[in-house]
Protein backbone atom coordinates (compact mmCIF):
# COMPACT_ATOMS: atom_id res chain seq x y z
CA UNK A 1 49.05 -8.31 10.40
CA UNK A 2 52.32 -8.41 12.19
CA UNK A 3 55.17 -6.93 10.05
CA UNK A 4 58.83 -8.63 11.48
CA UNK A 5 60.84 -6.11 9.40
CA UNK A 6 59.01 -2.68 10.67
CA UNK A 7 60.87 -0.92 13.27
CA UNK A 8 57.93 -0.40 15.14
CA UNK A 9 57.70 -3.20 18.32
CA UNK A 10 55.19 -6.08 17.85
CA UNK A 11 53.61 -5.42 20.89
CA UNK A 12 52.54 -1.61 19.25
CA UNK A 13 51.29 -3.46 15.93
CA UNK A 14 49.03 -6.01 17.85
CA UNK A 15 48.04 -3.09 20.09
CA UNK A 16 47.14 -0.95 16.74
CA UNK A 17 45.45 -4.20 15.37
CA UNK A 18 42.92 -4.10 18.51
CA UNK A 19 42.43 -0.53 18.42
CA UNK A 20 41.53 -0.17 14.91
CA UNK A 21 39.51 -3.75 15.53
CA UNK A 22 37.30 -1.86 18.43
CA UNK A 23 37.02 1.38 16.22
CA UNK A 24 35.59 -0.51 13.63
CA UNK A 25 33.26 -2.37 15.90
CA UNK A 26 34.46 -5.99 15.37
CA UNK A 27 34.50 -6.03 18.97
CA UNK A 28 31.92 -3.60 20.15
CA UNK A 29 31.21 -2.57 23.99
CA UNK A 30 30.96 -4.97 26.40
CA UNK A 31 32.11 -8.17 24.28
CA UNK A 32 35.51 -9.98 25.24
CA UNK A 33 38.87 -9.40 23.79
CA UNK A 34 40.94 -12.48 22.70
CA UNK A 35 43.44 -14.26 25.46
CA UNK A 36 46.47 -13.76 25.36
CA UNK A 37 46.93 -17.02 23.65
CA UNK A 38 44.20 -16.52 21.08
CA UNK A 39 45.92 -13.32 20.30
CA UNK A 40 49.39 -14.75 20.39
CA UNK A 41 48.25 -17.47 18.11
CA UNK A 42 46.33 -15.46 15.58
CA UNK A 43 49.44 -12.76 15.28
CA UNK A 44 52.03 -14.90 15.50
CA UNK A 45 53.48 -13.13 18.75
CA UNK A 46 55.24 -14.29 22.07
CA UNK A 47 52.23 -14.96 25.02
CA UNK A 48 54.11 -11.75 26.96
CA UNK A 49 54.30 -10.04 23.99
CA UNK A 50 50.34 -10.02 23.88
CA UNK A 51 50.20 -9.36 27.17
CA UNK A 52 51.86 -6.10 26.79
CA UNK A 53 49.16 -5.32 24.03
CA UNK A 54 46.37 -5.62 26.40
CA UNK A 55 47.83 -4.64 28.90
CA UNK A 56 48.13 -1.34 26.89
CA UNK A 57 44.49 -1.21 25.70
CA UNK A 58 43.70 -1.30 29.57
CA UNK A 59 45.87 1.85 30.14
CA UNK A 60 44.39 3.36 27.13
CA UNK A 61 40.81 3.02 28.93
CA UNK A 62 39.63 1.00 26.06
CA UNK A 63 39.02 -2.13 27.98
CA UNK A 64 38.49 -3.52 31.32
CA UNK A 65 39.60 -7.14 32.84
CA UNK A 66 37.70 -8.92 35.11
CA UNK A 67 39.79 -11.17 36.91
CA UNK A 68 39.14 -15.21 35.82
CA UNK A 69 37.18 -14.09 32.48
CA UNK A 70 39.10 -12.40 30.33
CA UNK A 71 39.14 -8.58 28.89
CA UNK A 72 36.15 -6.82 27.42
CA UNK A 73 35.80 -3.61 25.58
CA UNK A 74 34.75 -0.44 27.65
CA UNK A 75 31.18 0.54 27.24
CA UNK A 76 32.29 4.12 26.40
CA UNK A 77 36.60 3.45 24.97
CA UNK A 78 38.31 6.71 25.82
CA UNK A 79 39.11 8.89 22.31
């Protein structure tokens, strides 16, 4: 979960959270991510601070968004 004392930036802990939650397969290839909301919600983060966390697992090549649905996991997530 989301530590408020670590020096590390929420948006990096929720983006860790979804990493290590697509590593471990709890969202395998091709199934959809949380919204933004869901994930705000569940971590107890700001909406743009969850956007920031996705928007990071989309640079990171380990998901894809298509537009109106939502973001999935890449069939094959970059190491």
């Amino acid at each position: 979960m989301i530590d408020p004392t670590s020096a590390v930036p929420r948006w990096q802990q929720a983006h860790e959270i979804l990493v290590q939650r697509i590593r471990a397969g709890t969202y395998p290839p091709g199934t959809r991510v949380p919204s933004v909301v869901a994930l705000a919600e569940e971590l107890g983060i700001s909406i743009p601070t969850a956007q920031k966390a996705l928007r990071q697992l989309r640079e990171d090549g380990l998901t894809y968004t298509v537009p109106g649905l939502g973001s999935y996991v890449a069939d094959r997530p970059r190491a």
